[in-house]
Protein backbone atom coordinates (compact mmCIF):
# COMPACT_ATOMS: atom_id res chain seq x y z
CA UNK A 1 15.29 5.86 -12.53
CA UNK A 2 16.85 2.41 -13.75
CA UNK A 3 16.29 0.76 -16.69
CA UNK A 4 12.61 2.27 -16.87
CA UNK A 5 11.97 0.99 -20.16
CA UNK A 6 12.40 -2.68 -19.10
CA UNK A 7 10.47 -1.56 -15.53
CA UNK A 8 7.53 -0.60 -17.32
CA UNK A 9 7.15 -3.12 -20.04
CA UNK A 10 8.12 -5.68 -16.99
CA UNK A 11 4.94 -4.00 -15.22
CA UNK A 12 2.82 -4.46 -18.29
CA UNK A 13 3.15 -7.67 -18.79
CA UNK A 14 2.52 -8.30 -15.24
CA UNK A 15 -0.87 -6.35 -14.79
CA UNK A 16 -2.24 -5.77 -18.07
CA UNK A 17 -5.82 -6.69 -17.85
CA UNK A 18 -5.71 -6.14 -21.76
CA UNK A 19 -9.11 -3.72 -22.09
CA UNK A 20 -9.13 -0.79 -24.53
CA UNK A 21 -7.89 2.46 -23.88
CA UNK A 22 -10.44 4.98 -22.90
CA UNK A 23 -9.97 8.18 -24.85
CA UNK A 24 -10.18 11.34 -23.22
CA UNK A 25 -13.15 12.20 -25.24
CA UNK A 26 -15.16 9.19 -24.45
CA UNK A 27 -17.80 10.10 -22.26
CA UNK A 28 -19.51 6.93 -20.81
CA UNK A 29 -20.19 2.75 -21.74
CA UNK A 30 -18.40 0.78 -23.81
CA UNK A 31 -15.51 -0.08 -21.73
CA UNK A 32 -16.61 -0.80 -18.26
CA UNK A 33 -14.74 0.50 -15.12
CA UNK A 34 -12.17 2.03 -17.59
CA UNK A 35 -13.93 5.52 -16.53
CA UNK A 36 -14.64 6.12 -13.04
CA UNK A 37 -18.68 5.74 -13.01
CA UNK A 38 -20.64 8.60 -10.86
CA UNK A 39 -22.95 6.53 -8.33
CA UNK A 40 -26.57 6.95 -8.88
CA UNK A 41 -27.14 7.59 -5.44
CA UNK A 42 -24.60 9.01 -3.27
CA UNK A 43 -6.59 2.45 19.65
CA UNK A 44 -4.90 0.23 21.29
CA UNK A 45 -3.16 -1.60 18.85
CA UNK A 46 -4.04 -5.38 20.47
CA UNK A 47 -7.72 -4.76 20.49
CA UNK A 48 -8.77 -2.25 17.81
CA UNK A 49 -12.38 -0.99 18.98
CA UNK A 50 -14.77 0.27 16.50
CA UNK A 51 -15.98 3.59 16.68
CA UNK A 52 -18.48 4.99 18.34
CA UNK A 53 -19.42 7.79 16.15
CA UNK A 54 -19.70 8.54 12.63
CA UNK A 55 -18.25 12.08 12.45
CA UNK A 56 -19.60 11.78 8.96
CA UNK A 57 -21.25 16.06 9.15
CA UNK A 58 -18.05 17.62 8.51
CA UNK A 59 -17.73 19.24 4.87
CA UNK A 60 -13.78 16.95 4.73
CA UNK A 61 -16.13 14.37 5.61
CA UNK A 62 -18.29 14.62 2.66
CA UNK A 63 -15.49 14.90 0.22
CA UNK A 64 -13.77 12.29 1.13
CA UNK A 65 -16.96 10.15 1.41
CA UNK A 66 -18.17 11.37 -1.92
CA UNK A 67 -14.27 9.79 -3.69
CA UNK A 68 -15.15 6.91 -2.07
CA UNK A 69 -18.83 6.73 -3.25
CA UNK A 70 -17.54 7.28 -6.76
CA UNK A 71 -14.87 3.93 -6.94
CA UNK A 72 -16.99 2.16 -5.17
CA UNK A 73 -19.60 2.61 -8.15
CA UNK A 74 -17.16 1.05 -10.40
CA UNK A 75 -17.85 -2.94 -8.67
CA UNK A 76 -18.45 -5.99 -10.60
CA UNK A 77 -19.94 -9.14 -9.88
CA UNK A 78 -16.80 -10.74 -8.56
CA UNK A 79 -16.08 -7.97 -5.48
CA UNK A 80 -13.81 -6.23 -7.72
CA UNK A 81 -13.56 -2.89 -9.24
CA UNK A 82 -13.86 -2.81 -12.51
CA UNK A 83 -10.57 -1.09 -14.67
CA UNK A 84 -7.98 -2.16 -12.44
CA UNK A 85 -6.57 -5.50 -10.97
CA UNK A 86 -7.08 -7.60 -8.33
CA UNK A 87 -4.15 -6.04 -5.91
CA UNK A 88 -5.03 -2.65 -7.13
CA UNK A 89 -8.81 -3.68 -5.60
CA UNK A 90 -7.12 -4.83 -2.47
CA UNK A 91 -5.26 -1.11 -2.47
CA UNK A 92 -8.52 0.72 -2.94
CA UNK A 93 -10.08 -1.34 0.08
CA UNK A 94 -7.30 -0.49 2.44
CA UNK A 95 -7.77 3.15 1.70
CA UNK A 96 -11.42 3.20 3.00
CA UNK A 97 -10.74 0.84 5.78
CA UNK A 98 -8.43 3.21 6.74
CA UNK A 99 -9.99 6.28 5.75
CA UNK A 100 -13.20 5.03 8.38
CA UNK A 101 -10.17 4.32 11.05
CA UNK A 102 -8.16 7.49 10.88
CA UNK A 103 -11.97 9.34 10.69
CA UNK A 104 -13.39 7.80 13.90
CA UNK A 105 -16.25 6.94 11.24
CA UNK A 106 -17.60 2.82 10.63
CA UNK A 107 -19.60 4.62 7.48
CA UNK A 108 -18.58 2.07 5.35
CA UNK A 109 -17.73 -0.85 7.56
CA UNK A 110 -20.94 -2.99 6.42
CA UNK A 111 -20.04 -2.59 2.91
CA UNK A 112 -16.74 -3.21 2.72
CA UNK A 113 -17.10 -6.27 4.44
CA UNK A 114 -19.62 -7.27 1.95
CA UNK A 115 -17.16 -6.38 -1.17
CA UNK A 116 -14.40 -8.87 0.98
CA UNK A 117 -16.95 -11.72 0.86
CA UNK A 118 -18.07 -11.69 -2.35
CA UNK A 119 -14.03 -11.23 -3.45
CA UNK A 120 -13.10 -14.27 -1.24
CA UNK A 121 -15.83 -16.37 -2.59
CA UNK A 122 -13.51 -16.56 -5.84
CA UNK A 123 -10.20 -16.08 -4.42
CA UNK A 124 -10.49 -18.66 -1.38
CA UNK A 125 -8.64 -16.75 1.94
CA UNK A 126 -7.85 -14.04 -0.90
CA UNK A 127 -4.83 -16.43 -2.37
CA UNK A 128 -3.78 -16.41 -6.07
CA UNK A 129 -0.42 -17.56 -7.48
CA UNK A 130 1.35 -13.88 -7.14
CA UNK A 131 2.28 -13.45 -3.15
CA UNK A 132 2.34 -9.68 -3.79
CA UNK A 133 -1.16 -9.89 -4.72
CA UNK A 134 -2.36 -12.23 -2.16
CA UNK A 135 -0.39 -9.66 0.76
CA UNK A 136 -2.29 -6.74 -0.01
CA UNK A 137 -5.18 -8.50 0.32
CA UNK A 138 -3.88 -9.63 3.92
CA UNK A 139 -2.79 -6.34 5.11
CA UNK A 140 -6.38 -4.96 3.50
CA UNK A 141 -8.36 -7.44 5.75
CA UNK A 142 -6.43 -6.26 9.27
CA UNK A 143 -6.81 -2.32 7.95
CA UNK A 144 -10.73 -3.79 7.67
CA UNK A 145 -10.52 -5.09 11.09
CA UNK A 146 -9.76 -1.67 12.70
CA UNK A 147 -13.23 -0.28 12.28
CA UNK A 148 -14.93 -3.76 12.41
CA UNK A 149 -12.77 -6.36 14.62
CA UNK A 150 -14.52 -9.57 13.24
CA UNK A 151 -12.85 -12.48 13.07
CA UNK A 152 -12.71 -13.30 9.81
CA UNK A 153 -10.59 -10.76 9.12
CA UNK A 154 -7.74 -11.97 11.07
CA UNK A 155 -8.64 -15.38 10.62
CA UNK A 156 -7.89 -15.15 6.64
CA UNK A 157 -4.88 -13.03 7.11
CA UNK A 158 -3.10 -15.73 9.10
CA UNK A 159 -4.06 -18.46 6.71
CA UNK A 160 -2.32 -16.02 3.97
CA UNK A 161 0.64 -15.55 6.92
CA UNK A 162 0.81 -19.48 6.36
CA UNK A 163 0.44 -19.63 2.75
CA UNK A 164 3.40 -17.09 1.84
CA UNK A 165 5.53 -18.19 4.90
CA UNK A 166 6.56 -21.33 2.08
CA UNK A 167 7.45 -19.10 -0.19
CA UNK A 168 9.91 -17.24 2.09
CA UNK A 169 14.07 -18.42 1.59
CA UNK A 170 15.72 -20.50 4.24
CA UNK A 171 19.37 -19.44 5.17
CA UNK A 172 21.79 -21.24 2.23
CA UNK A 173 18.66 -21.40 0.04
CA UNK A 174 19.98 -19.46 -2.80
CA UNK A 175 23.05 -16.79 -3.36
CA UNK A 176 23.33 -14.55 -5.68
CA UNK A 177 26.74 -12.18 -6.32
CA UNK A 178 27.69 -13.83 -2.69
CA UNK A 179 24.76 -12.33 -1.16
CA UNK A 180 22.52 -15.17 0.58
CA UNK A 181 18.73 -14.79 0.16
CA UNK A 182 17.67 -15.61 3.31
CA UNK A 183 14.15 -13.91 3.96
CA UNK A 184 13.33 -12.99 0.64
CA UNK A 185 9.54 -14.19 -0.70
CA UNK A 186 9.30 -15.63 -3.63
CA UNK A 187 7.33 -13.48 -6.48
CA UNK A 188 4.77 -16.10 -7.09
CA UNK A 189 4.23 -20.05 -6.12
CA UNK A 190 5.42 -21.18 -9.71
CA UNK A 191 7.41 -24.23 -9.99
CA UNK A 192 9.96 -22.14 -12.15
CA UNK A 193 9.72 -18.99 -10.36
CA UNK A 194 13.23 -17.13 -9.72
CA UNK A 195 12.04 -13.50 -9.07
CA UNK A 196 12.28 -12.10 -5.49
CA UNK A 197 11.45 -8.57 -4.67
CA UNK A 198 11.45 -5.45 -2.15
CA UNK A 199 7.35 -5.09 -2.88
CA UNK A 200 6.31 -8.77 -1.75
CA UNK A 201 9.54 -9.60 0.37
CA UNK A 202 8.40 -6.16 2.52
CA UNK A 203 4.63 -6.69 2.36
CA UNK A 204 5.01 -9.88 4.06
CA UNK A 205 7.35 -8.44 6.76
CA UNK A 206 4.58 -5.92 7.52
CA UNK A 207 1.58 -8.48 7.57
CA UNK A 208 4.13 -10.97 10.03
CA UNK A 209 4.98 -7.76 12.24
CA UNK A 210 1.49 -6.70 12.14
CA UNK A 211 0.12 -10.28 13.10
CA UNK A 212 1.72 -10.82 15.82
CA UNK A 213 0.18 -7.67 17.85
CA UNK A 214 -3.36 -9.70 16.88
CA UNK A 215 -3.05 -13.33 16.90
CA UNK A 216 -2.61 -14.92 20.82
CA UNK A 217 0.66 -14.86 22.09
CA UNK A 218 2.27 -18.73 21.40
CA UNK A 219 4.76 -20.23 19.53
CA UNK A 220 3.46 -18.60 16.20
CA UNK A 221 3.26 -15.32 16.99
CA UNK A 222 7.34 -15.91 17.63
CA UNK A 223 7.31 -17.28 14.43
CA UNK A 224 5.20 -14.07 13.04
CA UNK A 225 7.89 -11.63 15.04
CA UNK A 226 11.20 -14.22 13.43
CA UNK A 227 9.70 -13.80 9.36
CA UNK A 228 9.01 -9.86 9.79
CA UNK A 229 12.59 -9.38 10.73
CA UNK A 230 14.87 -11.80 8.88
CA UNK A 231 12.47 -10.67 5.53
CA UNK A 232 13.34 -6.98 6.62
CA UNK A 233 17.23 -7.49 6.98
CA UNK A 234 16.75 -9.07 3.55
CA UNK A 235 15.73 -5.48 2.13
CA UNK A 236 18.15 -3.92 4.21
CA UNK A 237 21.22 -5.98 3.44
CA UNK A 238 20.75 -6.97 -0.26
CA UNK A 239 17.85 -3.94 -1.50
CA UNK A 240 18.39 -0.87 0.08
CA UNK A 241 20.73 1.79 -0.98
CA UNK A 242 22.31 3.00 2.16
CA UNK A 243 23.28 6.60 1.20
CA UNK A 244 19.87 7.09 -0.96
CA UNK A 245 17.72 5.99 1.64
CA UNK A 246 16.02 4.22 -1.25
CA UNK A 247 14.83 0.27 -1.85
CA UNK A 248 15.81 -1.12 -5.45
CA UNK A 249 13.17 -3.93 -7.05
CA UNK A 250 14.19 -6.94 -8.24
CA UNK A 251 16.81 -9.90 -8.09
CA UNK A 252 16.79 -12.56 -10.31
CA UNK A 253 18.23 -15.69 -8.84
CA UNK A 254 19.11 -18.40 -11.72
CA UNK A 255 20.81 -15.44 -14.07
CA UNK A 256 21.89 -13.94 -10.90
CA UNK A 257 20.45 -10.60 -12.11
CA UNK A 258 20.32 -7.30 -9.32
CA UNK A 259 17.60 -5.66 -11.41
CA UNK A 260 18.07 -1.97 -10.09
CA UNK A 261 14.97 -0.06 -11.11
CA UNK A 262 13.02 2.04 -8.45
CA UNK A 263 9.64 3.35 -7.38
CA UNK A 264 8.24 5.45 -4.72
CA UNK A 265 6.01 2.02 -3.21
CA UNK A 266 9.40 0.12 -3.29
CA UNK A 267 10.78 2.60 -0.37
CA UNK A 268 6.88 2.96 0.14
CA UNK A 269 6.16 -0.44 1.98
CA UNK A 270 10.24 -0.79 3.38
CA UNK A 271 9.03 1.91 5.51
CA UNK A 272 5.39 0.57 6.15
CA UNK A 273 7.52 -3.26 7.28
CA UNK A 274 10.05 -1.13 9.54
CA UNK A 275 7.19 1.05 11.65
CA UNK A 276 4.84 -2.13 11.44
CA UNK A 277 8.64 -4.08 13.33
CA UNK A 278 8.87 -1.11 15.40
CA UNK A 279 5.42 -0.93 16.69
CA UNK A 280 4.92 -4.84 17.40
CA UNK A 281 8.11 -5.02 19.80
CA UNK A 282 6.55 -1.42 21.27
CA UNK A 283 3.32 -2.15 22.05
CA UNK A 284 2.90 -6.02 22.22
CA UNK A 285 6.39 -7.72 22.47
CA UNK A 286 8.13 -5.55 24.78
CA UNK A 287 9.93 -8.55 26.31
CA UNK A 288 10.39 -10.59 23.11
CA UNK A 289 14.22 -10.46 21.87
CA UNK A 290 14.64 -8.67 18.44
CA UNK A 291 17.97 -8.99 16.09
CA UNK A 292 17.61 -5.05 15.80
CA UNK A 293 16.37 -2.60 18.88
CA UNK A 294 13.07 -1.10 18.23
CA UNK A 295 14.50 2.39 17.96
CA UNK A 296 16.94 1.02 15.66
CA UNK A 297 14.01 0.06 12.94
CA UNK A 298 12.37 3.71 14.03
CA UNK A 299 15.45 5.09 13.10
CA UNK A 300 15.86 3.77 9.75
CA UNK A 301 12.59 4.17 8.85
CA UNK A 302 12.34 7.68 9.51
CA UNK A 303 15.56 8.28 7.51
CA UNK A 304 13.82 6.71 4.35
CA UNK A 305 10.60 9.44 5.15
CA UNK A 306 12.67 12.11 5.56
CA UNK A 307 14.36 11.46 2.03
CA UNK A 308 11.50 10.58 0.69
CA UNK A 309 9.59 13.77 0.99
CA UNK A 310 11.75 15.64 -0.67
CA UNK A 311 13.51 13.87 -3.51
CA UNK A 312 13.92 15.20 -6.75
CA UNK A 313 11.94 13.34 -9.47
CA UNK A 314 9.47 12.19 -7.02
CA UNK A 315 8.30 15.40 -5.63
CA UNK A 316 8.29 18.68 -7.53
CA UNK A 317 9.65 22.23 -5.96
CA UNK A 318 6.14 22.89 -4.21
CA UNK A 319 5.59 19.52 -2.67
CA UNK A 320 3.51 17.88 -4.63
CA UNK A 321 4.07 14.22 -4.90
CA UNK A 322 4.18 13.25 -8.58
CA UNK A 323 6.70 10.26 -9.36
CA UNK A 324 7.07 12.50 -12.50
CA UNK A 325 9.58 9.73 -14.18
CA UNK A 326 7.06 6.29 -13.16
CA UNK A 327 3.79 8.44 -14.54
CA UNK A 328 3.70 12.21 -15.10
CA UNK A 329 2.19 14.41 -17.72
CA UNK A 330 3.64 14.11 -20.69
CA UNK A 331 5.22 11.10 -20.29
CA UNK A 332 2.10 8.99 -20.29
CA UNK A 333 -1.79 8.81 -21.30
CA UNK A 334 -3.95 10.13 -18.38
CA UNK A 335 -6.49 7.42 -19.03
CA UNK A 336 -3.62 4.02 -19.29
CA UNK A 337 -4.43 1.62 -16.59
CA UNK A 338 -0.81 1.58 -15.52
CA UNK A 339 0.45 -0.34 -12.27
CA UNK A 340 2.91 2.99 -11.62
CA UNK A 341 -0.55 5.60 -11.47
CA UNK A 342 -0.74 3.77 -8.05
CA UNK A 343 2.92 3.94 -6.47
CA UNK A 344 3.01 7.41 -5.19
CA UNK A 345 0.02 6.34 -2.98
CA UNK A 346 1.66 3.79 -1.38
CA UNK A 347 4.62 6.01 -0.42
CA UNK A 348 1.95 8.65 0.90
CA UNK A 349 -0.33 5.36 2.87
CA UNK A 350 3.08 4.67 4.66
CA UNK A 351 4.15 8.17 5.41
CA UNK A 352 0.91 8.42 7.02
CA UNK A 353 1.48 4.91 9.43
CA UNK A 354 4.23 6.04 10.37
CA UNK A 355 2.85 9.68 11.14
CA UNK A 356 0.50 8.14 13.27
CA UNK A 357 3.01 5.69 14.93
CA UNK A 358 5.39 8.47 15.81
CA UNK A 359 2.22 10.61 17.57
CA UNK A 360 1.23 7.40 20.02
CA UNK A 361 4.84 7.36 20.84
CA UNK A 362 5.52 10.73 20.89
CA UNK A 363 8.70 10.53 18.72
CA UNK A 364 10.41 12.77 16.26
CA UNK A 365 8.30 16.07 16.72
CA UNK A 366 9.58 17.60 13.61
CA UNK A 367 9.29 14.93 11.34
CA UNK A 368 5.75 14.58 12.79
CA UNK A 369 5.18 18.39 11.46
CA UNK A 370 6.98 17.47 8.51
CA UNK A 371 4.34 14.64 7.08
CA UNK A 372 1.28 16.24 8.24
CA UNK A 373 2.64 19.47 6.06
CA UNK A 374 3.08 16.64 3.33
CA UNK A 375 -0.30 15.14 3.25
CA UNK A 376 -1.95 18.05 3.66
CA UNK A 377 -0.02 19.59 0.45
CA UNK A 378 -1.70 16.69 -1.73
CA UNK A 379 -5.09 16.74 -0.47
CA UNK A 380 -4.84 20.51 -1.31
CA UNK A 381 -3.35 19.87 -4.69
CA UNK A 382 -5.81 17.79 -5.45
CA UNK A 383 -8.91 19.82 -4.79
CA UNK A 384 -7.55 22.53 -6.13
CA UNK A 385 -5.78 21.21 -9.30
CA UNK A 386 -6.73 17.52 -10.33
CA UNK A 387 -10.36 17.57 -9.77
CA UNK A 388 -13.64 18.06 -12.05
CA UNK A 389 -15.88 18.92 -9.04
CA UNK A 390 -17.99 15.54 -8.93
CA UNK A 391 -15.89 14.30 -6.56
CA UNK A 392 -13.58 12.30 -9.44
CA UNK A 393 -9.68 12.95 -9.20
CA UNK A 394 -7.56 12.17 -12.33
CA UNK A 395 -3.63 10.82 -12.29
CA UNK A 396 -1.51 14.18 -12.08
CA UNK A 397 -1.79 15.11 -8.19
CA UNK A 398 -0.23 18.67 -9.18
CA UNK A 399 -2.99 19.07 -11.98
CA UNK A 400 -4.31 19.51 -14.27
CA UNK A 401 -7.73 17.46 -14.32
CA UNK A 402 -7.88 15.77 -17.72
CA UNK A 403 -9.76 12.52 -17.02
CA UNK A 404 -10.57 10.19 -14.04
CA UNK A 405 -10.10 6.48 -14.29
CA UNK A 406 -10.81 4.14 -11.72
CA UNK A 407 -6.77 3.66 -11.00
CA UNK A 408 -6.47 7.20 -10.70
CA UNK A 409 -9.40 7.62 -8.40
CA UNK A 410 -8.02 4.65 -6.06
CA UNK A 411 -5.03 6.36 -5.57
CA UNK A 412 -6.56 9.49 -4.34
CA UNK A 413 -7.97 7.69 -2.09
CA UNK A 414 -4.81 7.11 -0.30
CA UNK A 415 -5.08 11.20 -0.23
CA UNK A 416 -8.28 10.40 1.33
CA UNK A 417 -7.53 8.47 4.35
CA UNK A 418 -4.19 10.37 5.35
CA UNK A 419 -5.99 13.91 5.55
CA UNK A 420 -8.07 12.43 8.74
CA UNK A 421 -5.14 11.10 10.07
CA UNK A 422 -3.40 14.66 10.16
CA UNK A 423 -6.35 16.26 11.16
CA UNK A 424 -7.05 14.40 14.05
């Protein structure tokens, strides 16, 4: 881990919503959302269909309904959830979208398009002045559109496509250490700003690949296909750490500063942009010309999975995904609403897109056994070591259940959505 002391007061600055700390003792009120709340009452890739059953009998089912039931308890007014941020909302979102998709269920279909409405109603098409925060929200509303394919999902992920595509640096734009910036996003639309990064650089190159499967085929979908790769080779040629299989974070571009640190969602979403790249020129844009093959992307990608799943400091001896350095026991409070209690879930969310990627193209066999063996290990860790029963899941995935927080219980859900997937 790089400079993790500047990483996380970096992240704190960033996120902080600034409420009080919950104390493991406190048992209820005083801080909303800061404790999960227990609810009072319990494809083809071009034309996702939504699905004709429920499958909601099964006793997984029911556990993985009940987590949801429980975050979703936690909303306020504004669509949000209350104890976490506004991306971290988008994050929880995707997980039940995608939970309902990899489930064959539309359970909560009606309701999470209400929660979307009432959250665009005071972020207009989901846009605020941080691009990483408006792209989760884009790559939320096409995971929504899987179980539900209205238009309004797509429709406000292509006016974020068109908000962020500004933000994104032309060839010559800026160098730093010789390096040209070409496809990097810019961290926010400030005047001032000078920050690019892997997180919002590779969330857009997922939402452009992913786009183009959806939108009508036309000049802008070539546009959507040109912005997922050229922001790609920016990760690959001035983020990603060739013989780690890893993505660094941040470059600073008037100091000219490589900021080094690492997380498991910076390698997380380069692997969600490369399967997203690989599956648009597989199943849409066969003909369309690409700067990289197809299998080329697949390739990469699945090096970065393989290496993933089994690096020390991320994941201990038995599997368990932890991120023991970012947020572990010991090293942190169980009930801090910390961006990092959220990055292992991202890692896991993309594991699991590619899992499913490399099934409906019946690739890589034993990497396919591989992840499913991975998911499944933290769905069982987490029932049987980071759980009080009410169906409430606290931070350490390889136990033990101290408190649950609604950050804590929004990563789980990532847990959530991938154990359909493998079970399938």
């Amino acid at each position: 881990m790089h400079h993790l002391k500047d990483a996380f007061d970096h992240l704190k600055n960033r996120h902080d919503p600034g409420q009080q700390p919950l104390h493991a003792n406190h048992q209820g009120g005083g801080f909303p959302g800061s404790q999960v709340q227990q609810p009072t009452q319990p494809q083809q890739p071009l034309h996702p269909q939504p699905p004709t059953g429920s499958h909601e009998q099964s006793p997984l089912s029911g556990t993985t309904q009940g987590a949801i039931d429980v975050f979703m308890a936690s909303k306020q007014p504004n669509g949000e959830i209350g104890g976490i941020g506004y991306w971290q909302t988008a994050n929880g979102y995707t997980c039940i979208a995608l939970r309902d998709a990899w489930s064959g269920s539309n359970r909560n279909a009606t309701l999470l398009r209400e929660r979307l409405h009432t959250v665009e109603s005071h972020h207009r098409h989901f846009i605020n002045e941080f691009n990483d925060d408006t792209l989760w929200w884009g790559n939320c509303l096409l995971d929504a559109y899987l179980t539900n394919p209205d238009p309004y999902y797509v429709d406000n992920a292509r006016k974020i496509w068109q908000h962020v595509q500004r933000s994104m640096l032309s060839p010559g734009q800026a160098k730093v250490r010789d390096m040209d910036m070409a496809g990097a996003v810019m961290w926010t639309t400030r005047p001032n700003e000078e920050q690019v990064n892997a997180i919002t650089t590779g969330l857009f190159s997922e939402l452009s690949a992913r786009l183009a499967l959806l939108v009508k085929p036309g000049r802008e979908t070539d546009e959507m296909l040109e912005a997922a790769e050229k922001s790609f080779a920016w990760i690959e040629r001035c983020r990603y750490r060739a013989n780690e299989c890893i993505v660094l974070d941040t470059i600073k571009l008037r100091s000219q500063e490589c900021v080094d640190w690492t997380f498991t969602y910076c390698t997380g979403q380069a692997i969600a942009a490369a399967t997203a790249i690989f599956a648009a020129f597989s199943f849409g844009h066969q003909g369309s010309r690409s700067h990289k093959s197809p299998h080329e992307y697949l390739a990469l990608t699945c090096n970065m999975a393989r290496k993933a799943i089994s690096r020390d400091g991320w994941v201990e001896q038995d599997g368990t995904l932890t991120e023991y350095g970012a947020y572990g026991k010991g090293n942190h409070e169980p009930w801090k609403n910390d961006d990092a209690v959220g990055f292992k879930s991202v890692l896991l969310r993309s594991l699991a897109k590619l899992l499913k990627v490399l099934r409906d193209t019946n690739q890589e066999p034993d990497l396919q056994r591989r992840l499913t063996e991975f998911v499944k290990k933290q769905f069982d860790s987490l029932q049987q070591r980071n759980t009080n029963g009410n169906n409430q899941y606290g931070p350490w995935w390889n136990g033990p259940m101290e408190i649950p927080t609604s950050h804590s219980q929004m990563a789980a859900l990532d847990v959530m959505a991938a154990i359909h997937l493998v079970q399938q």
